[in-house]
Every structure is written in C-alpha cells, then in structure tokens.
Protein backbone atom coordinates (compact mmCIF):
# COMPACT_ATOMS: atom_id res chain seq x y z
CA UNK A 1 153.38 137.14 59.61
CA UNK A 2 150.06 135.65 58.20
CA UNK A 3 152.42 135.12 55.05
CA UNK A 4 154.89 133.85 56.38
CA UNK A 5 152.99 131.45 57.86
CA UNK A 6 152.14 130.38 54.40
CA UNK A 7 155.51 129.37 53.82
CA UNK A 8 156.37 132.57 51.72
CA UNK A 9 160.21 133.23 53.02
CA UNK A 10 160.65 136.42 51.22
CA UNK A 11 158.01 137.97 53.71
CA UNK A 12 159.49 136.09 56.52
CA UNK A 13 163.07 137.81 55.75
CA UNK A 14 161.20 141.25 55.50
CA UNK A 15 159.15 140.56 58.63
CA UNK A 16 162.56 139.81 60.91
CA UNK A 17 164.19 142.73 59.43
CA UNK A 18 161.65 145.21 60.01
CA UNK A 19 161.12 143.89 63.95
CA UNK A 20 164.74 144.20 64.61
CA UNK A 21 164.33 148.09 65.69
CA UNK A 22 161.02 147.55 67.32
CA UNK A 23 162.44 144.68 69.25
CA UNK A 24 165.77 146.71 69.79
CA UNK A 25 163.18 149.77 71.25
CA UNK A 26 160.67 147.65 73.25
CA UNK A 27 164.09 146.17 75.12
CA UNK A 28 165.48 149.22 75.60
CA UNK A 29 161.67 150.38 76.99
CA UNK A 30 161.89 147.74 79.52
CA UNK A 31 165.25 148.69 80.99
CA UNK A 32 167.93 146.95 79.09
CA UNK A 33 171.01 148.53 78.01
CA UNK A 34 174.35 148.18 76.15
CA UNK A 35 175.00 145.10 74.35
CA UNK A 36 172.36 143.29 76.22
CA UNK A 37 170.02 144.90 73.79
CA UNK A 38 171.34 142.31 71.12
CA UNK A 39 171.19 139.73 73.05
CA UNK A 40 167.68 139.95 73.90
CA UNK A 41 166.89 140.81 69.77
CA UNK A 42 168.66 137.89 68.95
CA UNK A 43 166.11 135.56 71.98
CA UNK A 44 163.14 137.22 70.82
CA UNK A 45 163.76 136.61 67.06
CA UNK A 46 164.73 132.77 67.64
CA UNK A 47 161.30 132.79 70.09
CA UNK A 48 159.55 133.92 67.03
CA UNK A 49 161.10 131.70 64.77
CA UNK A 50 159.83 128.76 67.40
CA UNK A 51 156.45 130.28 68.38
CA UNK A 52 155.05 131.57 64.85
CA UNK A 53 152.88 128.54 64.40
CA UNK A 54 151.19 130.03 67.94
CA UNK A 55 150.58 133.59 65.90
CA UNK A 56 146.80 134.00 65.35
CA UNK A 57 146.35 136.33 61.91
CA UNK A 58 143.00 137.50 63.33
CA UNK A 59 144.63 139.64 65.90
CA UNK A 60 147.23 142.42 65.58
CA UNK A 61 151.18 141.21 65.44
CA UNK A 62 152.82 144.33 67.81
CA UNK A 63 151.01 142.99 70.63
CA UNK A 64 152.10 139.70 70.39
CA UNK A 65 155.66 140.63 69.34
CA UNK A 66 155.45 142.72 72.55
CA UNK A 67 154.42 139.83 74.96
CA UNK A 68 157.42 137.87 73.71
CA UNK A 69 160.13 140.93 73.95
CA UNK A 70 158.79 141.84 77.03
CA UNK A 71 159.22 138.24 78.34
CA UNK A 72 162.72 137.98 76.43
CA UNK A 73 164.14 140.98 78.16
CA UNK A 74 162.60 140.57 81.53
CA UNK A 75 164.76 136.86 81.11
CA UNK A 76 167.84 138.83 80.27
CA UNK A 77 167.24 141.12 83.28
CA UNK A 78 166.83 138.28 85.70
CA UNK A 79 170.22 136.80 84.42
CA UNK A 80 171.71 139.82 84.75
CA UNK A 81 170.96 140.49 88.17
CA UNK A 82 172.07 137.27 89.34
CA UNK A 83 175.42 138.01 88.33
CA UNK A 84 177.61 139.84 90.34
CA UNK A 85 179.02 142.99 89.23
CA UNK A 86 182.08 144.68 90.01
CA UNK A 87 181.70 148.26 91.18
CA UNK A 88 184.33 150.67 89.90
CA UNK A 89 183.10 153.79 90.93
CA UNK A 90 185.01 155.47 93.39
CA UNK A 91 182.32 157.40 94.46
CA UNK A 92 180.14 154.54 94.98
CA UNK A 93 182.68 153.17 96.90
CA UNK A 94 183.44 156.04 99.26
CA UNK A 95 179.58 156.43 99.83
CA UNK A 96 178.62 152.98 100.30
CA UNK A 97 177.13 152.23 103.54
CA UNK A 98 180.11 149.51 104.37
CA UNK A 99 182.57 152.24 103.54
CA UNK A 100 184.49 153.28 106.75
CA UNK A 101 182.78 156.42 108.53
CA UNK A 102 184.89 159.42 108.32
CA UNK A 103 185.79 161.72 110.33
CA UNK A 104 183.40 163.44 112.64
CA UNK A 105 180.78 160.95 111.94
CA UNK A 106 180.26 160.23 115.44
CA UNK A 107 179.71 164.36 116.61
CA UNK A 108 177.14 164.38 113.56
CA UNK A 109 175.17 161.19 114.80
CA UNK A 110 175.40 162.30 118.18
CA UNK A 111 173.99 165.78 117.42
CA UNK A 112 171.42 164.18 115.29
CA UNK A 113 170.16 161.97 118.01
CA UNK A 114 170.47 164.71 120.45
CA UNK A 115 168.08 166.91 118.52
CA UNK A 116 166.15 164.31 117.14
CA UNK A 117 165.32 163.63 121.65
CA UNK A 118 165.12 167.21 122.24
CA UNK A 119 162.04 167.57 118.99
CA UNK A 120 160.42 164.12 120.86
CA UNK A 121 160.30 165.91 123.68
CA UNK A 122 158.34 168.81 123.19
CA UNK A 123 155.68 166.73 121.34
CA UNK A 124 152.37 166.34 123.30
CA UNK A 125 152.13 163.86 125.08
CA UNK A 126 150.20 160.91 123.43
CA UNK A 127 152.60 161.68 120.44
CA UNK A 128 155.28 161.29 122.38
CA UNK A 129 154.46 158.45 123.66
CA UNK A 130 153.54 157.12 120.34
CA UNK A 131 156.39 157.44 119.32
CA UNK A 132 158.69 156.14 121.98
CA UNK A 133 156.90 152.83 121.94
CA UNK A 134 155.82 151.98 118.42
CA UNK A 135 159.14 153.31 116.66
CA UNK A 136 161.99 153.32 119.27
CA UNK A 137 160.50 150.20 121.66
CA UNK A 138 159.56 148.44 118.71
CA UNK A 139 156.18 147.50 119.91
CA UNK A 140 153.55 146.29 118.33
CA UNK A 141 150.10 148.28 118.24
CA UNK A 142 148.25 145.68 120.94
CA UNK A 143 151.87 145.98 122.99
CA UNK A 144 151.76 150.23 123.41
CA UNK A 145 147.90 149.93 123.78
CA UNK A 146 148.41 147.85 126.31
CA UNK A 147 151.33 149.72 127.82
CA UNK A 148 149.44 153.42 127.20
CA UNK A 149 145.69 152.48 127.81
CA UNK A 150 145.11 154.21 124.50
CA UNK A 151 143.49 152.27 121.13
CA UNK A 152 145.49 151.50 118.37
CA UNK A 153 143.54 153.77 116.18
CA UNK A 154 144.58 156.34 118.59
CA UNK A 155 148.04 155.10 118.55
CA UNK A 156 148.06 155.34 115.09
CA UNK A 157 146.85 158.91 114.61
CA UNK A 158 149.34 160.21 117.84
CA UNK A 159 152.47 158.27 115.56
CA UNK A 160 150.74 159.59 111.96
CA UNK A 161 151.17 163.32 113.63
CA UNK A 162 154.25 162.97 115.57
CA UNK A 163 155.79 161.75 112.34
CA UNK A 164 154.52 165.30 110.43
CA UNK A 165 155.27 167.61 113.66
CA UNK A 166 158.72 166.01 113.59
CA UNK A 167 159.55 165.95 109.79
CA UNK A 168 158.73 169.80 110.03
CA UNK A 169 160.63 170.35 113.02
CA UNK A 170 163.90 168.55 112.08
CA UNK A 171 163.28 169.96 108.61
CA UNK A 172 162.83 173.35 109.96
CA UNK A 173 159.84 174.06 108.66
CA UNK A 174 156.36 175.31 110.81
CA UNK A 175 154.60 172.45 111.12
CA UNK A 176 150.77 171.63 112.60
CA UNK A 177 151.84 169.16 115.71
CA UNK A 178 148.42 168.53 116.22
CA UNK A 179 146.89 167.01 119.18
C-alpha cells in the first residue's frame, strides 16, 4: 500500500488483487452471504480506492483493511434488513406464530395452564406469592412489597426460586424449591 501510495500502479493492481479473498473472507466472517459477498468486495475496494491517502505506512494494512470491510459489510447488512423478504418456506410458514392454531391447540394450552396452576400451587408460600404478583399481576417490585409486606430483595429471591422449583417441576426433573 505504502507503494502504491507512491504512485507505483503495478503494486496497486497486485495489492487489489490479493485483498479480493481476504475481503471476500472477512465479509463472509461478519455474516454476509451469497452474492452479497461481491457486493460488499466491490464497496470496500472503491472505499480503498477513496480512503488510501488516509493509510498510515507505519502501521500494519490487515487492520485497517479490516475496519473498512467490517464497516462495508455491516452497511450491506443494514440494507439488507430493511428490505423485506419473501418467505417461501413452507415450514416457516406453518410454524409461524400468525399461522392458524391447529387442531387441539386449545386442550394443549389448557392442560398447560392447568398444570402450570397446579406446580404454583404447591410452591411455599412467599414463592407463590412471588410469583402471582410480579409475573402474572404484572406488578412492579414496590407494588407486591407493598401488597405482601415483604422487601423486594425478598421478592426477588422468593421469584429467583419459584422460577428454578418450577422449571424442574414442569420439566420433570427433582428440583431444590427452596424456601
């Protein structure tokens, strides 16, 4: 690059050629795919082209190279994203959450809420009560302390274990409940 600088094309052509697969690799590092790949190699060697007057031949060249690939594909990400894409997977479809429920999905939510009340039930009672007010109220910490007469740092450690005695439960695994 230092040579380049200089005005020597030759090592300018050389330089371009040999970043093309690093450029190519550091894209594909940072998540882009398919043809996008060219398109950010293509930004990143124009950047160059424009920003090689910035390059400082005191300091390495793949770091700097990096900074402006990284930037160059993080670009082509953003535009990418903003686009809207078509979805044509029929199994994407069928299990998106908009997709119509299907049969018997009402006799599985209703047996999942009915155990999911029946594992609340038999948790001790500040845990239960943790639980009833901070996740199915909704209420803030100063609202259930309120409510309870407990702390919120007790609140929090009744939730913190009813969360872990009930994952285990509804898991089936033997879990500590704690008190």
């Amino acid at each position: 690059m230092a040579a380049a600088q200089s005005g020597d094309a030759a090592a300018y052509r050389l330089l371009l050629r040999e970043c093309l697969p690093v450029i190519a690799s550091m894209a594909r590092a940072q998540g882009v795919r398919g043809e996008a790949v060219d398109d950010v190699v293509q930004e990143t060697l124009l950047t160059i082209h424009k920003a090689r007057a910035t390059y400082d031949p005191a300091r390495p060249f793949l770091p700097w190279l990096r900074a402006i690939t990284q930037r160059r594909a993080i670009d082509r990400l953003r535009r990418a994203g903003r686009r809207l894409q078509e979805v044509h997977d029929p199994f994407a479809y069928e299990t998106h959450a908009d997709a119509a429920p299907g049969p018997g999905a009402r006799l599985e939510v209703r047996e999942r809420d009915a155990r999911l009340a029946e594992a609340v039930a038999g948790l001790p009672e500040g845990q239960r009560q943790a639980v009833e007010q901070l996740a199915f109220q909704e209420r803030s910490l100063d609202e259930a302390a309120a409510l309870t007469g407990r702390s919120k740092g007790a609140l929090k450690v009744n939730l913190h274990r009813a969360l872990k005695a009930l994952r285990a439960t509804l898991s089936g695994e033997k879990g500590d409940g704690g008190v």
